[in-house]
Protein backbone atom coordinates (compact mmCIF):
# COMPACT_ATOMS: atom_id res chain seq x y z
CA UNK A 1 173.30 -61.39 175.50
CA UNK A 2 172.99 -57.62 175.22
CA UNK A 3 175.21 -55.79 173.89
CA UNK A 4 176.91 -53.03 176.40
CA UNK A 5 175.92 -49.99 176.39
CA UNK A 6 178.11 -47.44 174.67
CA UNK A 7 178.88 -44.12 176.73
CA UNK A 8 181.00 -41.52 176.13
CA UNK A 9 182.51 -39.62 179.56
CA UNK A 10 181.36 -35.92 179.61
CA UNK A 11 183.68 -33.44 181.76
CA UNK A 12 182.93 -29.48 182.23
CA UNK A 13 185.79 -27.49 183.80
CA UNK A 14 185.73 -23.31 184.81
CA UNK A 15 188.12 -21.70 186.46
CA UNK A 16 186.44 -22.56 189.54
CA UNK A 17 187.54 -26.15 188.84
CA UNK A 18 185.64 -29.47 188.10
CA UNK A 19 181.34 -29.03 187.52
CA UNK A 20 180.74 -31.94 185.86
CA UNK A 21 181.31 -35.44 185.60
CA UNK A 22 179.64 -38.12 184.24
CA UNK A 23 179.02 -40.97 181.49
CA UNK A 24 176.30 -40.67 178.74
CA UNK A 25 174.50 -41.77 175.79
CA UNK A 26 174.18 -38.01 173.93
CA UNK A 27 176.00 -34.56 174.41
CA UNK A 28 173.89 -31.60 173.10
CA UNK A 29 175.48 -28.50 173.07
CA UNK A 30 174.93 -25.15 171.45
CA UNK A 31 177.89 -24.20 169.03
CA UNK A 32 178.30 -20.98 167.73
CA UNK A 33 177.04 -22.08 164.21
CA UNK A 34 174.09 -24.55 165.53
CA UNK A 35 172.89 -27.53 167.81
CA UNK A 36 175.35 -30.18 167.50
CA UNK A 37 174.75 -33.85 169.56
CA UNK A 38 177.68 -36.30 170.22
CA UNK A 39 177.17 -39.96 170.23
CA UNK A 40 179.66 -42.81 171.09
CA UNK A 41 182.18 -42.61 168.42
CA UNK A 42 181.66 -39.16 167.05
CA UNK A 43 184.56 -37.91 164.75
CA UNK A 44 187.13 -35.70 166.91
CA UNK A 45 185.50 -31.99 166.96
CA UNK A 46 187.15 -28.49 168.39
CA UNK A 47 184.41 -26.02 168.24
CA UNK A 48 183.74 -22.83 170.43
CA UNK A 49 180.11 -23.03 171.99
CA UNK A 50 177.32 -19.94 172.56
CA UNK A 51 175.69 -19.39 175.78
CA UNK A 52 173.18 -21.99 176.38
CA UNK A 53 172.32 -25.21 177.73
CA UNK A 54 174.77 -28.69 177.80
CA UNK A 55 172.73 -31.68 178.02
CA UNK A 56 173.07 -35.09 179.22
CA UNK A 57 171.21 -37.71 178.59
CA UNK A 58 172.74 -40.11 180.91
CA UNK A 59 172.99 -44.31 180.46
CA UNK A 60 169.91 -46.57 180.68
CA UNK A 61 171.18 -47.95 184.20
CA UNK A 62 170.52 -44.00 185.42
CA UNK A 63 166.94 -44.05 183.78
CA UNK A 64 168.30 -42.17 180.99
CA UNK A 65 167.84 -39.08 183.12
CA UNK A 66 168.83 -35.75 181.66
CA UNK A 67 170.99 -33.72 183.51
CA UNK A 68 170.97 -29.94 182.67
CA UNK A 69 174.21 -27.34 182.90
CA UNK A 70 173.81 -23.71 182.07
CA UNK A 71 177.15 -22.28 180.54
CA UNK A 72 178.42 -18.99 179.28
CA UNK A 73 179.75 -19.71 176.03
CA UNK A 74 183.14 -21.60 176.13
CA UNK A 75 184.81 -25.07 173.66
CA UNK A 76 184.34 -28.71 173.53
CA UNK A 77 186.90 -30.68 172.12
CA UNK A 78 185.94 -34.32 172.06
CA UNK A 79 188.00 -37.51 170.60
CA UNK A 80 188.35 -40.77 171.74
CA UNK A 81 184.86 -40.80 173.42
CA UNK A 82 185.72 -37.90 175.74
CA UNK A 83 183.85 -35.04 175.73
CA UNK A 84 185.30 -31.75 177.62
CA UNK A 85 183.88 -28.59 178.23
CA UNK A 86 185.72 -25.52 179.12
CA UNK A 87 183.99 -22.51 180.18
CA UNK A 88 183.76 -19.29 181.84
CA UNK A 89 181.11 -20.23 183.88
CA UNK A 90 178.87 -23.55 184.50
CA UNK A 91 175.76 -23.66 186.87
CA UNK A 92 173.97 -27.73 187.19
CA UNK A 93 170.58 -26.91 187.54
CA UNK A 94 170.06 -28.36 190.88
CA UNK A 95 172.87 -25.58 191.98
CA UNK A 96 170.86 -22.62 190.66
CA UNK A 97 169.52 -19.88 192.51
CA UNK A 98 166.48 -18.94 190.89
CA UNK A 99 165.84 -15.99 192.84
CA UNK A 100 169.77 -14.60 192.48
CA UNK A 101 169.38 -15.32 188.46
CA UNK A 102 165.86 -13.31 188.22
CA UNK A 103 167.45 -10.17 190.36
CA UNK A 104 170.67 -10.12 187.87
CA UNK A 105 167.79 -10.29 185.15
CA UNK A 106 166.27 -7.36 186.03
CA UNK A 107 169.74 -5.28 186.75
CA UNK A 108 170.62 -6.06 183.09
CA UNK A 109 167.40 -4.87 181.62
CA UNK A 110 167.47 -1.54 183.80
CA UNK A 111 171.45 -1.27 182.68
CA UNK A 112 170.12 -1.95 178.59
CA UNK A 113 167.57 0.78 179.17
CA UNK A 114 170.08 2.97 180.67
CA UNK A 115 172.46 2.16 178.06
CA UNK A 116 169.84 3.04 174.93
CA UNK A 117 169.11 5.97 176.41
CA UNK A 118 172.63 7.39 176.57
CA UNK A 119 173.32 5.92 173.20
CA UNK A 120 175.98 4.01 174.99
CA UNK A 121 176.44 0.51 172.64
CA UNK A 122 179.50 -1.03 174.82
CA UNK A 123 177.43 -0.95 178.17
CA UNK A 124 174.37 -1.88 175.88
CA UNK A 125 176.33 -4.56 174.33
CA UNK A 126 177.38 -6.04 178.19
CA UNK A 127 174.48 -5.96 179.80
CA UNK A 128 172.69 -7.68 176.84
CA UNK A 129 175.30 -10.69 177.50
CA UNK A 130 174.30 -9.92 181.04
CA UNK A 131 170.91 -10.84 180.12
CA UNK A 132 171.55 -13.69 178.19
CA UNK A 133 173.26 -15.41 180.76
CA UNK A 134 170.85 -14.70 183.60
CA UNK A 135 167.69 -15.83 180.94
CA UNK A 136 169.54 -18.99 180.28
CA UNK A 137 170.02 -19.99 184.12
CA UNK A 138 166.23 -19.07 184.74
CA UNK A 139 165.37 -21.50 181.54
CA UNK A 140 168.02 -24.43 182.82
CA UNK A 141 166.47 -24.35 185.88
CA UNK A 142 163.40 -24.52 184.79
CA UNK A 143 164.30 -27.51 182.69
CA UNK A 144 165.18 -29.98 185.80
């Protein structure tokens, strides 16, 4: 008999409420310091995450499909096989709007340029994290 499968539960919150849901074979996340990827039984882990993309490689019953989330920066604390995710904001890449992600794109370049040429590093400094965020929900989507 085969053994069963071992699946830890993976759970993103915003402020907005509940994103994501689910049971999987691997977490990978972007931490400030690196990649990191959670298996079943990981040691317990508090660590603050970058912007970038959470993926899921859900359980061989699902096909081990790989579902895709675009967040902006945040923590995961996992222990006891539960992984959550807290962040600012979290997009599934089903739910993105391509279109709305490209036009905030292109407002954060025209902001950087505006920002360089005033010598103005706070506004430079936002609308680079502007930028960030809108390049990582074009690249999640296009990861689906």
């Amino acid at each position: 008999m085969a053994e069963p499968e071992r699946l830890i539960e993976v759970h993103i919150v915003t402020p907005d409420g509940l994103i994501y849901s689910h049971f999987g074979r691997i977490l990978n996340i972007r931490a400030i310091d690196g990649q990191r990827e959670i298996l079943y039984n990981h040691l317990p882990i508090l660590t603050p995450l970058s912007i970038g993309d959470v993926k899921v490689t859900r359980s061989q019953a699902n096909n081990g499909v790989v579902d895709h989330i675009a967040i902006s920066g945040g923590y995961v604390e996992f222990s006891d096989n539960v992984a959550t995710i807290i962040a600012d904001t979290a997009e599934r890449a089903r739910n993105i709007d391509v279109s709305r992600a490209e036009a905030a794109k292109a407002r954060a370049e025209k902001r950087m340029q505006e920002a360089r040429e005033k010598h103005d590093q706070q506004s430079f400094d936002r609308a680079e994290i502007a930028l960030r965020r809108a390049v990582n929900r074009i690249d999640v989507y296009n990861r689906r």
